[in-house]
N, C-alpha and C. Protein backbone atom coordinates (compact mmCIF):
# COMPACT_ATOMS: atom_id res chain seq x y z
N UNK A 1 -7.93 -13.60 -1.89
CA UNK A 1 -8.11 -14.41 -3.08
C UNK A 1 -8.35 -13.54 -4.31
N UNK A 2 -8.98 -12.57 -3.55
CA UNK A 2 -9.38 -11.96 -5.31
C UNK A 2 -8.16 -10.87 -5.51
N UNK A 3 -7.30 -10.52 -5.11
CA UNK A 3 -6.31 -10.11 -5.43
C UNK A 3 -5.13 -10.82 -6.17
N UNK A 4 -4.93 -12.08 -5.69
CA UNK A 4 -3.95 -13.08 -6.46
C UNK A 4 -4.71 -13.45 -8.15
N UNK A 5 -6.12 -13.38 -8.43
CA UNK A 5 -7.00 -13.59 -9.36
C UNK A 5 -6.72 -12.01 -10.17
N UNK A 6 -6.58 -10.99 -9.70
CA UNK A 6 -6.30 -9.91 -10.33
C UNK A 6 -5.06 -9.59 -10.73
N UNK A 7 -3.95 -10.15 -9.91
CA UNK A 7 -2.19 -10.31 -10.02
C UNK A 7 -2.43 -11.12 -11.44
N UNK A 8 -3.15 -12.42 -11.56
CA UNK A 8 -2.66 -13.08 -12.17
C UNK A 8 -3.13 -13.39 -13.65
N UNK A 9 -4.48 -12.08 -14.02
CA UNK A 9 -4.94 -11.83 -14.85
C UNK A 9 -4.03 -10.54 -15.29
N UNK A 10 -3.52 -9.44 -14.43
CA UNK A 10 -2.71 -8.62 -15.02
C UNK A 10 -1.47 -9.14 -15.74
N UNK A 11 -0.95 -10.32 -14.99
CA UNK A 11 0.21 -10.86 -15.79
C UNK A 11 -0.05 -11.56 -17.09
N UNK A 12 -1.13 -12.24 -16.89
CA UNK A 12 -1.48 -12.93 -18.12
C UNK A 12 -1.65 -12.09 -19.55
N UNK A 13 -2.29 -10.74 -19.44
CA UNK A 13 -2.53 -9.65 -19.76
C UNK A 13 -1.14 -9.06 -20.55
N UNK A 14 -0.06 -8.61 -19.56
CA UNK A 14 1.24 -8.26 -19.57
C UNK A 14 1.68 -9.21 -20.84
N UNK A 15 1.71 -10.46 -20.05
CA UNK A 15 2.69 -11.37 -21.46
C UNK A 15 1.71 -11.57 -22.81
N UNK A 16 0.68 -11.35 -22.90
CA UNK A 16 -0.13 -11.48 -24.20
C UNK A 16 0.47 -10.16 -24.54
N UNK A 17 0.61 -8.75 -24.14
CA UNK A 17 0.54 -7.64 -25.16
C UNK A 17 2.35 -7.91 -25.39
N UNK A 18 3.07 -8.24 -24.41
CA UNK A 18 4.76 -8.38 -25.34
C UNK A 18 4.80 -9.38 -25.56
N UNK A 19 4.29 -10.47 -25.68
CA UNK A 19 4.44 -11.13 -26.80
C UNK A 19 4.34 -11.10 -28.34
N UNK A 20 3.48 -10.28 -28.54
CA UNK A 20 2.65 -10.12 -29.72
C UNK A 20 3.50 -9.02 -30.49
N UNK A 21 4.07 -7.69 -29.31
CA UNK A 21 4.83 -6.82 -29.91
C UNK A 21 4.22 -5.48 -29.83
N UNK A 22 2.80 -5.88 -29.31
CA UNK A 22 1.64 -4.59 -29.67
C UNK A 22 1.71 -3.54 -28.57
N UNK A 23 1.00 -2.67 -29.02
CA UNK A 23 1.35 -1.52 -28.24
C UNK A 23 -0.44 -1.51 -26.77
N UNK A 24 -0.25 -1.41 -25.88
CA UNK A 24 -1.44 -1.77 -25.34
C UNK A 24 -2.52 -1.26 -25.38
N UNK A 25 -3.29 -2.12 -24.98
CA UNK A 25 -5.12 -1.90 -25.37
C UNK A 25 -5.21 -1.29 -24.18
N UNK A 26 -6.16 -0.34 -24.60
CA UNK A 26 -7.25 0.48 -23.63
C UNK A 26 -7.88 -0.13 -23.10
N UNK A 27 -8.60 -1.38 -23.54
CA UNK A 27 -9.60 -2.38 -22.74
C UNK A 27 -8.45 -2.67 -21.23
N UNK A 28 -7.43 -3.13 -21.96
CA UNK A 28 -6.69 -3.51 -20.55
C UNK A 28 -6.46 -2.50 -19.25
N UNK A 29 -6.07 -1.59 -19.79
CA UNK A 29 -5.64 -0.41 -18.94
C UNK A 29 -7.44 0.24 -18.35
N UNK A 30 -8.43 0.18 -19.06
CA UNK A 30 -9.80 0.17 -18.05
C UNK A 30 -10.01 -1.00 -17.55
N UNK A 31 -9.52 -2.23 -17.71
CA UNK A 31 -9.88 -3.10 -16.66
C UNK A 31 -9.15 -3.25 -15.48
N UNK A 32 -8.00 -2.75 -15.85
CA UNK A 32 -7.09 -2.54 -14.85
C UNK A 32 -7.38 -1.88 -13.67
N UNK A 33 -7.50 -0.28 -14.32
CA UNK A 33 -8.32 0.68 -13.43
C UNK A 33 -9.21 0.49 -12.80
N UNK A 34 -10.32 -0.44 -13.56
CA UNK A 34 -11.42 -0.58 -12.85
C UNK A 34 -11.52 -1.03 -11.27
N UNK A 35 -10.60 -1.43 -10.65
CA UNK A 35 -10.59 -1.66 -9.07
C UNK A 35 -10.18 -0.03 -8.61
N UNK A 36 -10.00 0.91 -9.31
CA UNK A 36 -9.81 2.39 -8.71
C UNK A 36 -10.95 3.24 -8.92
N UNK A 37 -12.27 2.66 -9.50
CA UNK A 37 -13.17 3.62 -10.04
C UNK A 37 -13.84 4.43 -8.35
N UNK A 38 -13.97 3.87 -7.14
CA UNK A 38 -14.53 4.79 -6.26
C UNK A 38 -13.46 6.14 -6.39
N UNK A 39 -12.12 5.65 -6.16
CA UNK A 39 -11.83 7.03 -6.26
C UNK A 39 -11.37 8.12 -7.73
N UNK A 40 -11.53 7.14 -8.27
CA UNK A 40 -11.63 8.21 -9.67
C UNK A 40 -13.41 8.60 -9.82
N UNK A 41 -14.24 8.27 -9.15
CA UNK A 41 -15.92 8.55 -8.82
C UNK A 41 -15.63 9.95 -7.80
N UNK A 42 -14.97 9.68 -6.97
CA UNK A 42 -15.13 10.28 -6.06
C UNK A 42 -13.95 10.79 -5.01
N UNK A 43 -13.06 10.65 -5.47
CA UNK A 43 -11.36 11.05 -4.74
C UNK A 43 -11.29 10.64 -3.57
N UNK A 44 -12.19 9.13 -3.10
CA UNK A 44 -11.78 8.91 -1.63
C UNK A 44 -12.10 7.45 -2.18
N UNK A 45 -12.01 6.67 -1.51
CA UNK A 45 -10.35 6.98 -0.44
C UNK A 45 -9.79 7.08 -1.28
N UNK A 46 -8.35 7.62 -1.15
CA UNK A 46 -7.25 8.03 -1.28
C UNK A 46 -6.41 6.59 -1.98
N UNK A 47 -5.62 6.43 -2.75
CA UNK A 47 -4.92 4.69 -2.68
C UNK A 47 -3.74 5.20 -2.32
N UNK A 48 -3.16 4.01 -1.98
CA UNK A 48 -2.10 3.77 -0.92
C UNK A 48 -0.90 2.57 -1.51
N UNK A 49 0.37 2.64 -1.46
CA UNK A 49 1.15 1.62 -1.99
C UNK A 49 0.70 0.32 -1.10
N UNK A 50 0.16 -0.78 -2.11
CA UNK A 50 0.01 -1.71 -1.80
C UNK A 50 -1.78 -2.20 -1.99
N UNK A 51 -2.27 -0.95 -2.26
CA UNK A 51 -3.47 -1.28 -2.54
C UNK A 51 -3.91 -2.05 -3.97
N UNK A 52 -5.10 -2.55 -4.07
CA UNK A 52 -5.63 -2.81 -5.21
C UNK A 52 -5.58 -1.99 -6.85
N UNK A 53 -5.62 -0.48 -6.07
CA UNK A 53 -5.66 0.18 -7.31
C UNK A 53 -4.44 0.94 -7.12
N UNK A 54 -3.57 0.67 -6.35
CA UNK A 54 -1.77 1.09 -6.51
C UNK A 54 -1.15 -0.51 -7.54
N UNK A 55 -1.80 -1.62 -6.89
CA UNK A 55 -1.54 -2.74 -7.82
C UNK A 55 -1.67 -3.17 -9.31
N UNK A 56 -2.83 -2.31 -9.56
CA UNK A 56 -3.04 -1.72 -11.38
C UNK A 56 -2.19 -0.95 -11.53
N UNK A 57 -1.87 0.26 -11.31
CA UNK A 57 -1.07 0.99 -11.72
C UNK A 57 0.10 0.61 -11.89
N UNK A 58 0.95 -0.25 -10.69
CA UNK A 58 2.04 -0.93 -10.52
C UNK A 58 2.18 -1.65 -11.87
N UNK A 59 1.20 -2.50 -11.94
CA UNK A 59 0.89 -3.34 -13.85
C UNK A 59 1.28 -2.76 -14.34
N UNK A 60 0.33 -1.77 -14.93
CA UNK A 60 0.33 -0.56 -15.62
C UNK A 60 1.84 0.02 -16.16
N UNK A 61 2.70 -0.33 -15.35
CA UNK A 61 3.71 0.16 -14.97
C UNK A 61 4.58 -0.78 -16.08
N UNK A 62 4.87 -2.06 -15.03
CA UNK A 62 5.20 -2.88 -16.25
C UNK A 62 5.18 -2.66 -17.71
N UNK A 63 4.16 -2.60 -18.04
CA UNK A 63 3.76 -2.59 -19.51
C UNK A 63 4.83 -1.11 -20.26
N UNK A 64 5.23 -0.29 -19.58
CA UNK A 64 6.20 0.92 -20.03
C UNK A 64 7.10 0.93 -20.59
N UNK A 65 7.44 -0.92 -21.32
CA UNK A 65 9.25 -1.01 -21.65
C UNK A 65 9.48 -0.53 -22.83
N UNK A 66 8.45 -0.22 -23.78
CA UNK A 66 8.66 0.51 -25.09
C UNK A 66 8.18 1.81 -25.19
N UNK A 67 8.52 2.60 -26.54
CA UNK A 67 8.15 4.10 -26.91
C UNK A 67 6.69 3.71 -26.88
N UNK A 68 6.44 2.87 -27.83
CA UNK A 68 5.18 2.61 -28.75
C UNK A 68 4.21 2.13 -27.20
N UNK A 69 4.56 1.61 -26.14
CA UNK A 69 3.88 1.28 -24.76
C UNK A 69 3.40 2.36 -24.38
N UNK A 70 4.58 3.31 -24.28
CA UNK A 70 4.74 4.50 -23.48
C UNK A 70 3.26 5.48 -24.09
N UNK A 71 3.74 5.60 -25.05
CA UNK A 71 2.56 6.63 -26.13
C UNK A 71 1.32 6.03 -25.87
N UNK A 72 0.78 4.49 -26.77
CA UNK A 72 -0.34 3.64 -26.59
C UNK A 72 -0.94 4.36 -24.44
N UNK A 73 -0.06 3.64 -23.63
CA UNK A 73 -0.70 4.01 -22.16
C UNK A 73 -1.08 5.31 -22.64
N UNK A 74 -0.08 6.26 -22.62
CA UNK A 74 -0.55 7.74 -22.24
C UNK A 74 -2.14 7.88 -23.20
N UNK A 75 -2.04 7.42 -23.77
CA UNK A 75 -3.63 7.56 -25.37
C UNK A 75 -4.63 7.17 -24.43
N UNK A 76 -4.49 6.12 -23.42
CA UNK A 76 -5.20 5.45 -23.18
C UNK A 76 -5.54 6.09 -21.71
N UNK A 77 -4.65 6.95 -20.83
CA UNK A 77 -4.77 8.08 -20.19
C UNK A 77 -5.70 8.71 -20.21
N UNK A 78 -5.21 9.49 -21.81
CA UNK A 78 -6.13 10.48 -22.02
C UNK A 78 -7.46 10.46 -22.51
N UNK A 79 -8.00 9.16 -22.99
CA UNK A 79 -9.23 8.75 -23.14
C UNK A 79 -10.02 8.77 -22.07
N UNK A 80 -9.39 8.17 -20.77
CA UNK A 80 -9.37 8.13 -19.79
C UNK A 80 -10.09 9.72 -19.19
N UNK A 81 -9.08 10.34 -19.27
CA UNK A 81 -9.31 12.10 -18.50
C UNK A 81 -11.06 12.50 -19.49
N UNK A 82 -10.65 12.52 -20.86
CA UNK A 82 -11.98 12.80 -21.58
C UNK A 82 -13.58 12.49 -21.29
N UNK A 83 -13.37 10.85 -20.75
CA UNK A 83 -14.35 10.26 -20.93
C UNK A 83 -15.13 10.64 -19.12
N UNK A 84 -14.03 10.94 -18.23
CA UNK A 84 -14.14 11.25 -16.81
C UNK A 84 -13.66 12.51 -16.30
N UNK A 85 -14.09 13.39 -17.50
CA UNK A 85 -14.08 14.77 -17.51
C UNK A 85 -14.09 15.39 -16.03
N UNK A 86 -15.02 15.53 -14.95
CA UNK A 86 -14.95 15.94 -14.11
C UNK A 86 -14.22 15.56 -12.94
N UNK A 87 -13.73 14.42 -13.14
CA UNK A 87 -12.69 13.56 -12.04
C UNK A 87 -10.73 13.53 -12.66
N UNK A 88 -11.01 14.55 -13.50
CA UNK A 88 -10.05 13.97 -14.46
C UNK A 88 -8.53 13.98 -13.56
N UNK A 89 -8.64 14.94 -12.42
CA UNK A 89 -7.25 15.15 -11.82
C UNK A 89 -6.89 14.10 -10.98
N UNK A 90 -8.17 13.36 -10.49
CA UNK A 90 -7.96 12.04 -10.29
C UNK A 90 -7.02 10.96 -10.64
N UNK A 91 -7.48 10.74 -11.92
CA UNK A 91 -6.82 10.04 -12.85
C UNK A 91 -5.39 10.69 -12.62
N UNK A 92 -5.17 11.64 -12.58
CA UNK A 92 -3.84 11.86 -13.15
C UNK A 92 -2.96 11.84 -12.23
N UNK A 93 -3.74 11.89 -10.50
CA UNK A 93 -2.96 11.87 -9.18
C UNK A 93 -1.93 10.07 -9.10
N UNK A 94 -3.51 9.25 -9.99
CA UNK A 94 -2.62 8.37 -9.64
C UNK A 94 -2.00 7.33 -8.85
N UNK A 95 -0.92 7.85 -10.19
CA UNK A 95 0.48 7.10 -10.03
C UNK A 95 1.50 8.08 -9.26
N UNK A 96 0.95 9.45 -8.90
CA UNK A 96 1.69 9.82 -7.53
C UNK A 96 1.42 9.16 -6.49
N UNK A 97 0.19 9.16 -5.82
CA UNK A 97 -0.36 8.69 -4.97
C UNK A 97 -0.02 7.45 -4.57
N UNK A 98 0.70 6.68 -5.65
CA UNK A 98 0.81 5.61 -5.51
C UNK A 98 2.19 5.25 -5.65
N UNK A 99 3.10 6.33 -6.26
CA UNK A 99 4.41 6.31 -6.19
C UNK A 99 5.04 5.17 -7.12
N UNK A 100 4.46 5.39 -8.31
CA UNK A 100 4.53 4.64 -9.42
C UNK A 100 4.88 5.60 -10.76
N UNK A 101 6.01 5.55 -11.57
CA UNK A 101 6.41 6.67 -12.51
C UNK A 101 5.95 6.08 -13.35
N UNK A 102 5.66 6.53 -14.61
CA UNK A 102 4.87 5.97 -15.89
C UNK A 102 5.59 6.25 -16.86
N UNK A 103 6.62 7.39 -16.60
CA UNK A 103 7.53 7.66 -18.04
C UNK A 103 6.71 9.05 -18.77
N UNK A 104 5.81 9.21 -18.00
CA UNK A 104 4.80 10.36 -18.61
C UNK A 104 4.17 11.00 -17.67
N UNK A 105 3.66 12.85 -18.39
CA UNK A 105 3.05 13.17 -17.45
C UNK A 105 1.33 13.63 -17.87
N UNK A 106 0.65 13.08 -16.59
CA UNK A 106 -0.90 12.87 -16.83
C UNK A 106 -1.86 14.24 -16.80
N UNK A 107 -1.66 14.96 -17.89
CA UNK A 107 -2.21 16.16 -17.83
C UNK A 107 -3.32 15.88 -18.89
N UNK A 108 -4.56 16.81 -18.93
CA UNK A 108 -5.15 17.16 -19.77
C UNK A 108 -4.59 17.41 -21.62
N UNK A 109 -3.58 18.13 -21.22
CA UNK A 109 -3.51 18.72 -22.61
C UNK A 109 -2.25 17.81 -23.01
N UNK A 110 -1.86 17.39 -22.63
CA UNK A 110 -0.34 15.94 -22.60
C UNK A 110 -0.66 15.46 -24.33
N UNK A 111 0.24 15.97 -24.98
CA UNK A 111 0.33 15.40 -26.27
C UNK A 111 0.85 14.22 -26.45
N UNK A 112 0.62 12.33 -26.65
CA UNK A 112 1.36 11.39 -26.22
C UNK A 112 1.88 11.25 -27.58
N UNK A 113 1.75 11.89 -28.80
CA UNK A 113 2.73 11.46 -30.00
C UNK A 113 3.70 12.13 -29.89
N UNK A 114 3.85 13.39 -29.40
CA UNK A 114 5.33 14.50 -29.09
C UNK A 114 5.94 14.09 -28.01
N UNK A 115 5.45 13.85 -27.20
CA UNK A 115 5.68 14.34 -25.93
C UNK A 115 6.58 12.89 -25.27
N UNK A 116 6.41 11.28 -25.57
CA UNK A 116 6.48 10.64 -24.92
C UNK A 116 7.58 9.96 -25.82
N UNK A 117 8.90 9.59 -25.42
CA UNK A 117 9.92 9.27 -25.63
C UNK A 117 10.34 7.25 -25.55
């Protein structure tokens, strides 16, 4: 149940930011995450396609159909790595881990105004 409640808040989510045109909020993309925080806490477990926090990312994913998406996520990345400084490779495993491409790559030093197409 609480997965179809999280499907269906990510979608709701999804069609509010293209509708509007906007480039996405950080609030979304940490609430998103937020079902991955043990292992961005702590690199275990591991996620897995099909999990909860492969299912954010999967979102996450979605949301990639523009430049201005593309850049906005990666910003929102890297706030991300800053703010979870010591877990940061975490974060950036991912959308390997999970076998989800983002259009970008999740490094520390990842410039998202140059860099993201």
């Amino acid at each position: 149940m609480g997965t179809r409640r999280f499907m269906i808040r990510a979608l709701m989510l999804l069609s509010w930011s293209t509708s509007i045109g906007a480039a996405v909020d950080c609030s979304t993309v940490t609430d998103l995450l937020s079902v991955c925080t043990s292992f961005i806490s702590y690199g275990s477990p591991d996620p897995y396609p099909g999990s909860p926090c492969c299912e954010a990312v999967t979102n996450l994913n979605l949301m990639t159909h523009s430049t201005d998406n593309r850049r906005s996520l990666c910003g929102c990345f890297m706030g991300l790595i800053t703010t979870n400084n010591p877990n940061s490779t975490a974060i950036a495993t991912l959308p390997g881990f999970c076998g989800v491409p983002l259009g970008f790559i999740i490094k520390p030093d990842t410039d998202c105004d140059s860099y993201i197409f």
